[in-house]
PDB file of N, CA and C in Angstrom:
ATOM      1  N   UNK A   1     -41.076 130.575 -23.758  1.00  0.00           N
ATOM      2  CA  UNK A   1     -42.191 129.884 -24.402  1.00  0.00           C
ATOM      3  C   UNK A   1     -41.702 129.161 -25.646  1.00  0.00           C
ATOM      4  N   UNK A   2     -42.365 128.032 -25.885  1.00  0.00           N
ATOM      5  CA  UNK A   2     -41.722 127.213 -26.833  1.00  0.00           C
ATOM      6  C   UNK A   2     -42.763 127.302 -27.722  1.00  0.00           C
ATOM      7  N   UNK A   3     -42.000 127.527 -29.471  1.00  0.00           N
ATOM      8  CA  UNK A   3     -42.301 127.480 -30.710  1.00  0.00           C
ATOM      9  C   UNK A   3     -43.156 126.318 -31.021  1.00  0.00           C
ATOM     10  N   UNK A   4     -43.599 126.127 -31.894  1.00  0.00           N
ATOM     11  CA  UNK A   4     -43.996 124.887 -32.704  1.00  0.00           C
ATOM     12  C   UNK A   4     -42.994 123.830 -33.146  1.00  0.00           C
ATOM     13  N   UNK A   5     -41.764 124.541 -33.491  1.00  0.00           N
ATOM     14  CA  UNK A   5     -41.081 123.735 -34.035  1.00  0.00           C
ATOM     15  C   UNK A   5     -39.539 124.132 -33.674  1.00  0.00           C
ATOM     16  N   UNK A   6     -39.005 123.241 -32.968  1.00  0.00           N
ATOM     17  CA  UNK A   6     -37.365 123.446 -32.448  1.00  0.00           C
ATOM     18  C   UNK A   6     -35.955 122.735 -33.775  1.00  0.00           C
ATOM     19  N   UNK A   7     -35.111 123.362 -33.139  1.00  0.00           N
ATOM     20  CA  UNK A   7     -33.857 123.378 -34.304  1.00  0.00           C
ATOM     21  C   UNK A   7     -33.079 122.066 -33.444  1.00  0.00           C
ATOM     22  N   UNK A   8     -32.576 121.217 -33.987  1.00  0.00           N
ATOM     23  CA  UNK A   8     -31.759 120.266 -33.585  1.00  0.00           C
ATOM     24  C   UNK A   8     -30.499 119.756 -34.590  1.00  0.00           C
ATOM     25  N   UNK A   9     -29.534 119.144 -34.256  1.00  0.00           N
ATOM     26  CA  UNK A   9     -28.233 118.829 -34.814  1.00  0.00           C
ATOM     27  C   UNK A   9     -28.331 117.155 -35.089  1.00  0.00           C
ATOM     28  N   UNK A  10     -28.533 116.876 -36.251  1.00  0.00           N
ATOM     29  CA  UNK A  10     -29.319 115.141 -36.051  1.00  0.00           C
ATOM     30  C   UNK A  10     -27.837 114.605 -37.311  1.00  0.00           C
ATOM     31  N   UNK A  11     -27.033 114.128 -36.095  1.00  0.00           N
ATOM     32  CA  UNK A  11     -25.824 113.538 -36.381  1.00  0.00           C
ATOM     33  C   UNK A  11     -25.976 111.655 -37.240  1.00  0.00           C
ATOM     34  N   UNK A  12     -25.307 111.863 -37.277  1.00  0.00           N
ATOM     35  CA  UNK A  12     -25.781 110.590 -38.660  1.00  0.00           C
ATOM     36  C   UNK A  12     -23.876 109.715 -38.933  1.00  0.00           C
ATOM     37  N   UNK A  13     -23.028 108.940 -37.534  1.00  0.00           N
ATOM     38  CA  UNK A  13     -22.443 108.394 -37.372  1.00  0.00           C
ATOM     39  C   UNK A  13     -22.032 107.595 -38.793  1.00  0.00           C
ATOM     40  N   UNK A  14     -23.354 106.927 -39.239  1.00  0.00           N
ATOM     41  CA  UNK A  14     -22.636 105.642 -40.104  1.00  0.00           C
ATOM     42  C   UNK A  14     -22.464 106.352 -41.328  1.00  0.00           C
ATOM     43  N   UNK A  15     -22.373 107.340 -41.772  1.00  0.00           N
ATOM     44  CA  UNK A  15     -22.417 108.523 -43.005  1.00  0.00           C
ATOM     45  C   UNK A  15     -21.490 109.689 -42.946  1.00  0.00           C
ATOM     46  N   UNK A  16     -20.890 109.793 -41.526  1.00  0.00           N
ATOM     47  CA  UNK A  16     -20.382 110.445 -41.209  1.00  0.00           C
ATOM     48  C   UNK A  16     -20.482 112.320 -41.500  1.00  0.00           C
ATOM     49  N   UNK A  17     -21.915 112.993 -41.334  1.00  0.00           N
ATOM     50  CA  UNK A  17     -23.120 113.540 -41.463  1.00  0.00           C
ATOM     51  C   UNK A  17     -23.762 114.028 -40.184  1.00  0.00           C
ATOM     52  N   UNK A  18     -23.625 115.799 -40.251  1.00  0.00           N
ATOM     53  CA  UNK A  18     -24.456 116.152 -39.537  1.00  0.00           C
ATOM     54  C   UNK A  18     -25.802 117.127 -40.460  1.00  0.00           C
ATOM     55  N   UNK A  19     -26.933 117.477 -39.612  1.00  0.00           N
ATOM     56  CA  UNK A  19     -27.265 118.473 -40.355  1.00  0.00           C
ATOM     57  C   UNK A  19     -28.349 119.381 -38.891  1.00  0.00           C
ATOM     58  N   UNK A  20     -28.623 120.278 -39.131  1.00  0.00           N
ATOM     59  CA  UNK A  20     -29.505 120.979 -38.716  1.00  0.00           C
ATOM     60  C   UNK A  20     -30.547 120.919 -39.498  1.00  0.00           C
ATOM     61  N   UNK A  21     -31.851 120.798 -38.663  1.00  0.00           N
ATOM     62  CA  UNK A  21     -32.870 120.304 -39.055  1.00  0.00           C
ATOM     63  C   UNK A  21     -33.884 120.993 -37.819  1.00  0.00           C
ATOM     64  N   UNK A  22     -34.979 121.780 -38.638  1.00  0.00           N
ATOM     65  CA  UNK A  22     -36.384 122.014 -37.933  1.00  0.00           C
ATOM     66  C   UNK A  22     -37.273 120.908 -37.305  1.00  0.00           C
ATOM     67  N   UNK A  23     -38.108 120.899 -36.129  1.00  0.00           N
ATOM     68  CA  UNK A  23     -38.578 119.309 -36.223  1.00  0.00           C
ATOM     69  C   UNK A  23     -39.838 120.108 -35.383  1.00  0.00           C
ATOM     70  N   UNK A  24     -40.884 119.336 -35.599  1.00  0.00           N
ATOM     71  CA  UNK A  24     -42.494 120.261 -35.019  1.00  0.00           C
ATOM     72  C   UNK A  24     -42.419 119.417 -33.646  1.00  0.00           C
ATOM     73  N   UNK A  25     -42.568 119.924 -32.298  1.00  0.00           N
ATOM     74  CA  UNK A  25     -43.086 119.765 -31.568  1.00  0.00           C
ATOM     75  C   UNK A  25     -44.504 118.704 -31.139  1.00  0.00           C
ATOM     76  N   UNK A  26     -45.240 118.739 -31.873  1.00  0.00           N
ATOM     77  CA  UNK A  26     -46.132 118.491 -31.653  1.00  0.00           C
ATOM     78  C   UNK A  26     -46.329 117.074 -32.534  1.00  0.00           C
ATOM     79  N   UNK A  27     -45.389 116.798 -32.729  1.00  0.00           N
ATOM     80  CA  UNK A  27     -44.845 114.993 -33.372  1.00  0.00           C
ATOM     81  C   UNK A  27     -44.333 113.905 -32.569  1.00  0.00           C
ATOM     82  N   UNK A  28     -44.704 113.092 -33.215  1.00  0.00           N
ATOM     83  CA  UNK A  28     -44.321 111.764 -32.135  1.00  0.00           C
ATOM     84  C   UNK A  28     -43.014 111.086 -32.319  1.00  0.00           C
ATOM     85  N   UNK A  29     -41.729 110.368 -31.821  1.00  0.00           N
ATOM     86  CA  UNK A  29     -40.776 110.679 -31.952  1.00  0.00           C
ATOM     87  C   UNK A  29     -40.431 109.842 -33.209  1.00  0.00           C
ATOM     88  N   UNK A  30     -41.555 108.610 -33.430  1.00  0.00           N
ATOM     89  CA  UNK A  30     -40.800 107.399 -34.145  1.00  0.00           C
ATOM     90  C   UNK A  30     -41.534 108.047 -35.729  1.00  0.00           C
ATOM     91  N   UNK A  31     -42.269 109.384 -35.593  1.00  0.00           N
ATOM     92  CA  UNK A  31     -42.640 109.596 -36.889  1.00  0.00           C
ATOM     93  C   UNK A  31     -41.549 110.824 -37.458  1.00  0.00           C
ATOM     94  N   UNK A  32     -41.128 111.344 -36.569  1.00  0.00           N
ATOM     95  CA  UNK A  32     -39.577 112.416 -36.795  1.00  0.00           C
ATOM     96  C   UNK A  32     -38.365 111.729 -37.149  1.00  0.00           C
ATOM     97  N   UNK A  33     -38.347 110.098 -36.425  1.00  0.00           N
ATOM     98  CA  UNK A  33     -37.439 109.550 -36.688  1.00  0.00           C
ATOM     99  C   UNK A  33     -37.264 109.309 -38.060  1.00  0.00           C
ATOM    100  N   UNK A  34     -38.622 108.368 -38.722  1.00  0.00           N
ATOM    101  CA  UNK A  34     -38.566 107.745 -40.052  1.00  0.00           C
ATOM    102  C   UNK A  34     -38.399 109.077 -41.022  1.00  0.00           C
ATOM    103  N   UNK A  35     -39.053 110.027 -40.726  1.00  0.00           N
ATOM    104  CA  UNK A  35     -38.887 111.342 -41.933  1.00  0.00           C
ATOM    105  C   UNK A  35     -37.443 111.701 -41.744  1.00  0.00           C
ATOM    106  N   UNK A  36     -36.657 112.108 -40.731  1.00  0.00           N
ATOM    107  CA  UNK A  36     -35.204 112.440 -40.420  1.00  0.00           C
ATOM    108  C   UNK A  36     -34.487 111.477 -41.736  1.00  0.00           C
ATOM    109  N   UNK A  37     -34.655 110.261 -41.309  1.00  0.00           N
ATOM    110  CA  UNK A  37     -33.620 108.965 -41.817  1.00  0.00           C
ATOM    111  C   UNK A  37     -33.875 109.079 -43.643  1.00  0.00           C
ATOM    112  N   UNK A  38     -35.136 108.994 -43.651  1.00  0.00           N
ATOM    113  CA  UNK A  38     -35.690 108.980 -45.321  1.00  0.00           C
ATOM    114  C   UNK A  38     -34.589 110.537 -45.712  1.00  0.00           C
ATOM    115  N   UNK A  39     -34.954 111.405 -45.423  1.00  0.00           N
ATOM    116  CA  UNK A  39     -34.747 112.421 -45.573  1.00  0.00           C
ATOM    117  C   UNK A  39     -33.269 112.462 -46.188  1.00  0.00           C
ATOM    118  N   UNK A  40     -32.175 112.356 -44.824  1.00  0.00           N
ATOM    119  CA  UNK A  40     -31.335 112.614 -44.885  1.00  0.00           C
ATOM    120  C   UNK A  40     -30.229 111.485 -45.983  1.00  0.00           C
ATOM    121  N   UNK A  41     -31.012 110.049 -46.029  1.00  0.00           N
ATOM    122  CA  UNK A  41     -30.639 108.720 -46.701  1.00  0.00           C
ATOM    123  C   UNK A  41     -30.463 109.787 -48.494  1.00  0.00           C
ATOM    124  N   UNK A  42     -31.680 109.948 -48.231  1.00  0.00           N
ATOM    125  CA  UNK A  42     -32.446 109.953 -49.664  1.00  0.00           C
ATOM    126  C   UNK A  42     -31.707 111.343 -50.300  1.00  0.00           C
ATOM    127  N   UNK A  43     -31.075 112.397 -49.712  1.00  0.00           N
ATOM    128  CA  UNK A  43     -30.382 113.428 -49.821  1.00  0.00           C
ATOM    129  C   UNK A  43     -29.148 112.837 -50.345  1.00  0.00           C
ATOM    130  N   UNK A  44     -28.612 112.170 -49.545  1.00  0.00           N
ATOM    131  CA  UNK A  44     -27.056 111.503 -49.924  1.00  0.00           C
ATOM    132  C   UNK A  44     -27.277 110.290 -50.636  1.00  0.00           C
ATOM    133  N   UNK A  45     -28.246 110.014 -51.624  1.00  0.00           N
ATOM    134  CA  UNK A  45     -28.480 109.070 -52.462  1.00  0.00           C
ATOM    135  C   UNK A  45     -28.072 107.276 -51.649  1.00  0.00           C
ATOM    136  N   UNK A  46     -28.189 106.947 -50.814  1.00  0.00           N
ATOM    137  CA  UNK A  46     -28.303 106.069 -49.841  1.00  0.00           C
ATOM    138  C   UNK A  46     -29.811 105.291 -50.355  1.00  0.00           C
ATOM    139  N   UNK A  47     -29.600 104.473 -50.140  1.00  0.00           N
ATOM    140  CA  UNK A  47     -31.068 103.482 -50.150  1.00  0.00           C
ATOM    141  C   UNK A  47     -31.236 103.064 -49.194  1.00  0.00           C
ATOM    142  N   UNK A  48     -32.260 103.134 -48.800  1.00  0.00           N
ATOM    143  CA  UNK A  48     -32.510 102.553 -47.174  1.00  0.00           C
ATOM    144  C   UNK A  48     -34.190 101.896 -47.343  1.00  0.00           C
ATOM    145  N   UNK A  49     -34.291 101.136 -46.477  1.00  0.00           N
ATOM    146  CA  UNK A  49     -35.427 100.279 -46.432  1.00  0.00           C
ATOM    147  C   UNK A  49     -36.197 101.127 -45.172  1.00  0.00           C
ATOM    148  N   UNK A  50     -37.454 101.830 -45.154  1.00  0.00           N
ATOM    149  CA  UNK A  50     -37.821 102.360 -44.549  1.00  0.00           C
ATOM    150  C   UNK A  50     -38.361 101.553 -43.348  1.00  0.00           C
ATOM    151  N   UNK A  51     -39.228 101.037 -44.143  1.00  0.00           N
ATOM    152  CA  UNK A  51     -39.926 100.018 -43.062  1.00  0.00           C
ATOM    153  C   UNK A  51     -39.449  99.059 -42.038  1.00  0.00           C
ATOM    154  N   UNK A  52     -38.389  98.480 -42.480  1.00  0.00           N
ATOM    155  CA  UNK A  52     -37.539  97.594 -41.654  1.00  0.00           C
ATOM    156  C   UNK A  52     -36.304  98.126 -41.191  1.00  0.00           C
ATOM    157  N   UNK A  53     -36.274  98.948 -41.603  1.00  0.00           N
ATOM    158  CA  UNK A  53     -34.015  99.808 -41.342  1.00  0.00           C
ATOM    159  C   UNK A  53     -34.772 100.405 -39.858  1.00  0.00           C
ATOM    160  N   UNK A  54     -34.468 100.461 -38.666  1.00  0.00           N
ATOM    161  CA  UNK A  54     -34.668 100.745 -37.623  1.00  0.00           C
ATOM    162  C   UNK A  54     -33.793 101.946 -37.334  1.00  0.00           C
ATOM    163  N   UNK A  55     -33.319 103.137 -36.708  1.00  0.00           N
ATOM    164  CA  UNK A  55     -32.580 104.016 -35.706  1.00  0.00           C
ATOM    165  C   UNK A  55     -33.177 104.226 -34.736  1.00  0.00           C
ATOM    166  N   UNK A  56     -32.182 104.749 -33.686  1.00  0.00           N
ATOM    167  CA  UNK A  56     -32.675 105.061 -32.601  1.00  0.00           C
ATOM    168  C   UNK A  56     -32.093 106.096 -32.425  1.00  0.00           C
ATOM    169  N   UNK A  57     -32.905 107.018 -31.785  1.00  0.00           N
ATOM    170  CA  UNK A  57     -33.017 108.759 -31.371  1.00  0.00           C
ATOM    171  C   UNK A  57     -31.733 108.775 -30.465  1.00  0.00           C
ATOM    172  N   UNK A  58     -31.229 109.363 -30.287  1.00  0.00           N
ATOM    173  CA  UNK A  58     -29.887 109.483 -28.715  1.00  0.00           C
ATOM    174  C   UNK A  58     -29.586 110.401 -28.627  1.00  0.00           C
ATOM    175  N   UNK A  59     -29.795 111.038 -27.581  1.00  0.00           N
ATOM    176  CA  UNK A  59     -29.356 112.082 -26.762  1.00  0.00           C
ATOM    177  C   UNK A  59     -27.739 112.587 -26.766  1.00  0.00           C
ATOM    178  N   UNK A  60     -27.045 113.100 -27.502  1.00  0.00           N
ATOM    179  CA  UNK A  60     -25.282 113.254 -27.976  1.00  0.00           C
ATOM    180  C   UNK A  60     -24.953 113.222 -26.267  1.00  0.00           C
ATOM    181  N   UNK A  61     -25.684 114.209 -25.502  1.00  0.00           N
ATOM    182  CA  UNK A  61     -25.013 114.744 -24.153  1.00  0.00           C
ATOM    183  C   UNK A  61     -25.309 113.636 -22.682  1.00  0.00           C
ATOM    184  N   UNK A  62     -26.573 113.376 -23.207  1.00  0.00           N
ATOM    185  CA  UNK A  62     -27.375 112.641 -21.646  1.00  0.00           C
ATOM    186  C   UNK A  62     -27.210 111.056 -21.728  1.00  0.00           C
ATOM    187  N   UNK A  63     -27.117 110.689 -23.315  1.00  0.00           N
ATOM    188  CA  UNK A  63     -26.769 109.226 -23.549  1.00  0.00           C
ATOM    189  C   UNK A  63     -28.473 108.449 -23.654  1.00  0.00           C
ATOM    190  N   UNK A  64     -29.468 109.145 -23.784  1.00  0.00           N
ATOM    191  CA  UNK A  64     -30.874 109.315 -22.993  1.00  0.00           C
ATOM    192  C   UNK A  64     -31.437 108.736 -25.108  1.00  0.00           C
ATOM    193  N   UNK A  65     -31.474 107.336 -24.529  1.00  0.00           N
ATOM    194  CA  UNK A  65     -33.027 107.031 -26.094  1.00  0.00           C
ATOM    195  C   UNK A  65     -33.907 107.170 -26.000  1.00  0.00           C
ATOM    196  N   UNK A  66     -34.564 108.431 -26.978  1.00  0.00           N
ATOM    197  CA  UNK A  66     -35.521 108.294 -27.368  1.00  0.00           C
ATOM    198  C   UNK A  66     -36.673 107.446 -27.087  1.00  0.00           C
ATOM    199  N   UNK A  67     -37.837 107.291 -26.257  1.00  0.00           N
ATOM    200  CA  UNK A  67     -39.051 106.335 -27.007  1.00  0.00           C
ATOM    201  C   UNK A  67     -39.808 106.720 -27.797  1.00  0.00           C
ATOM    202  N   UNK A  68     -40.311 105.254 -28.533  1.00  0.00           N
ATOM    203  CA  UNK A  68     -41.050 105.692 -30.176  1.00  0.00           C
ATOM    204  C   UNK A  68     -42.440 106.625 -29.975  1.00  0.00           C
ATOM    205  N   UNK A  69     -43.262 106.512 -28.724  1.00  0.00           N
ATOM    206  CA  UNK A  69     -44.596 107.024 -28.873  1.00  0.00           C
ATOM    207  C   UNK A  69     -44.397 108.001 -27.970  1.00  0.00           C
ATOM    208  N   UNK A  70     -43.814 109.164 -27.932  1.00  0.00           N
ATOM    209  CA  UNK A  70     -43.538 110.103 -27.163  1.00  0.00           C
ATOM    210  C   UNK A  70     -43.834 111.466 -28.330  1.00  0.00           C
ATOM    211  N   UNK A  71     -44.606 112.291 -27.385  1.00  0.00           N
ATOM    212  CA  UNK A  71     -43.971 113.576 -28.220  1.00  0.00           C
ATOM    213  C   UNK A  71     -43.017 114.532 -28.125  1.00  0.00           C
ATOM    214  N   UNK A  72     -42.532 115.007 -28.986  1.00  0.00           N
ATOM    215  CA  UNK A  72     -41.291 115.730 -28.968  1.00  0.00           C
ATOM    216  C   UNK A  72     -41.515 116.597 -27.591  1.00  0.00           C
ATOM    217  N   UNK A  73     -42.242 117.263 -27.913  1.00  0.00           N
ATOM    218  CA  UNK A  73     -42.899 118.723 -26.303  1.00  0.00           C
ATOM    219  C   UNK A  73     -42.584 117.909 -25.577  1.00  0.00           C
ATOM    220  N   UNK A  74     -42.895 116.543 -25.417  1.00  0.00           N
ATOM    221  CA  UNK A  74     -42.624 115.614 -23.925  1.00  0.00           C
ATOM    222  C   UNK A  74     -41.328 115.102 -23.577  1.00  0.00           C
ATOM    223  N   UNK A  75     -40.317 115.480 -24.488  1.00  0.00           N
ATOM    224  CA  UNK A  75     -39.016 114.782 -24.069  1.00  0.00           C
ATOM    225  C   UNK A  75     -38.186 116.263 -23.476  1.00  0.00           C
ATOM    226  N   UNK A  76     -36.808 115.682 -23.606  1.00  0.00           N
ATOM    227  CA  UNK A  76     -35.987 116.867 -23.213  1.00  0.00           C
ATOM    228  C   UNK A  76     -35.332 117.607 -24.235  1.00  0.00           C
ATOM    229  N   UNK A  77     -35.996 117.360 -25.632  1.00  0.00           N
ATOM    230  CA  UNK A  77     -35.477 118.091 -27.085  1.00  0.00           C
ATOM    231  C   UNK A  77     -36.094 119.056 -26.743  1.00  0.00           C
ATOM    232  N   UNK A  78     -34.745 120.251 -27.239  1.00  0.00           N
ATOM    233  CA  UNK A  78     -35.227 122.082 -27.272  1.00  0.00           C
ATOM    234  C   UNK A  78     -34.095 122.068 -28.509  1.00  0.00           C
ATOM    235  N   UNK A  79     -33.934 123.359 -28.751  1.00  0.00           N
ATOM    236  CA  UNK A  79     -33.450 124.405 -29.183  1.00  0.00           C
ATOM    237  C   UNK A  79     -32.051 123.849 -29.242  1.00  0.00           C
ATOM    238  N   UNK A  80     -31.075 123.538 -30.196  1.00  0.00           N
ATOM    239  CA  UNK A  80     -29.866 122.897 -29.726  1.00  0.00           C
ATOM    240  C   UNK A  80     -29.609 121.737 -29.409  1.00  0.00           C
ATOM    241  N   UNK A  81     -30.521 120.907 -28.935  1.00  0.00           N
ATOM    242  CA  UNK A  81     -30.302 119.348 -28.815  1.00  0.00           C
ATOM    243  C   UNK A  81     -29.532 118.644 -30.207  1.00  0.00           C
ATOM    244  N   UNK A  82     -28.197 118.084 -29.804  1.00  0.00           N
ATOM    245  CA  UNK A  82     -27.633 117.055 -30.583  1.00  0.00           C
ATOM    246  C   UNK A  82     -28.374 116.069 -30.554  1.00  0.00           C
ATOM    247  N   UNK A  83     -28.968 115.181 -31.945  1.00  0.00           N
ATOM    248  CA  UNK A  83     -29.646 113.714 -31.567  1.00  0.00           C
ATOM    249  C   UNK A  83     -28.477 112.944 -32.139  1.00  0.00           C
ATOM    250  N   UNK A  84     -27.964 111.466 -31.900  1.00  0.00           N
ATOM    251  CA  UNK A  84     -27.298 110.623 -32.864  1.00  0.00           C
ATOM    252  C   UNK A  84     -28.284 109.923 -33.795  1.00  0.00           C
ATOM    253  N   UNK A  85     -28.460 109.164 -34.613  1.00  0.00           N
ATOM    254  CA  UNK A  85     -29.073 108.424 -35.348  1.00  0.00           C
ATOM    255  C   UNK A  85     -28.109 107.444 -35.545  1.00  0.00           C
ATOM    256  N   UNK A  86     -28.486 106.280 -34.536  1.00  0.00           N
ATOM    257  CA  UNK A  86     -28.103 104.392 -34.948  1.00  0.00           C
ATOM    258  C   UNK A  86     -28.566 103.805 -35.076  1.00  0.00           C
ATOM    259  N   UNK A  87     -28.124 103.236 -36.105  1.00  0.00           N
ATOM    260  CA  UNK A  87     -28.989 102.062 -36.850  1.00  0.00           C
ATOM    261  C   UNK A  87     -29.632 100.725 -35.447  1.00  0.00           C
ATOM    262  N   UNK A  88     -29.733 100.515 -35.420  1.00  0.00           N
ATOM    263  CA  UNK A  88     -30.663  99.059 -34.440  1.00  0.00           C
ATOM    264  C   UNK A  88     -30.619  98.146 -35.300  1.00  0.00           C
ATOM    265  N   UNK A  89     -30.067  97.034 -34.507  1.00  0.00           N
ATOM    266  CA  UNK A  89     -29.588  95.683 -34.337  1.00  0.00           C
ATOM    267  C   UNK A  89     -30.582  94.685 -34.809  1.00  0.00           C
TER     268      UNK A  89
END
């Protein structure tokens, strides 16, 4: 049975940055995304433009992006899922 909220490894390439991170279930992916990025930017004193700086969710193992209006419960994130975080073009 699944928690409210699963543990994931949200890798961060252009920073060269991982972290473990709690994330609620019951969220939609492009609103986990923007809190992840703020989060982790804003930790390592990074400035980032929220609104316009884009990433995309990625699957480390399946190669599998993320879509933005999905909820977490609805994808294949559990317990252990590596995400990448890349910036978009």
């Amino acid at each position: 049975m699944m928690k409210n909220k699963v543990l994931i490894k949200a890798v961060f390439p252009s920073i060269d940055k991982s972290y473990d991170i709690r994330i609620p279930v019951n969220e939609v992916t492009w609103k986990v995304n923007k809190l992840i990025v703020k989060a982790i930017y804003d930790m390592n004193g990074i400035g980032i433009d929220i609104k316009n700086d884009n990433f995309l969710m990625i699957n480390k193992v399946t190669g599998e992006v993320y879509k933005n209006n999905v909820s977490i419960i609805d994808t294949n994130i559990r317990n252990g899922t590596e995400i990448v975080f890349l910036r978009s073009i």
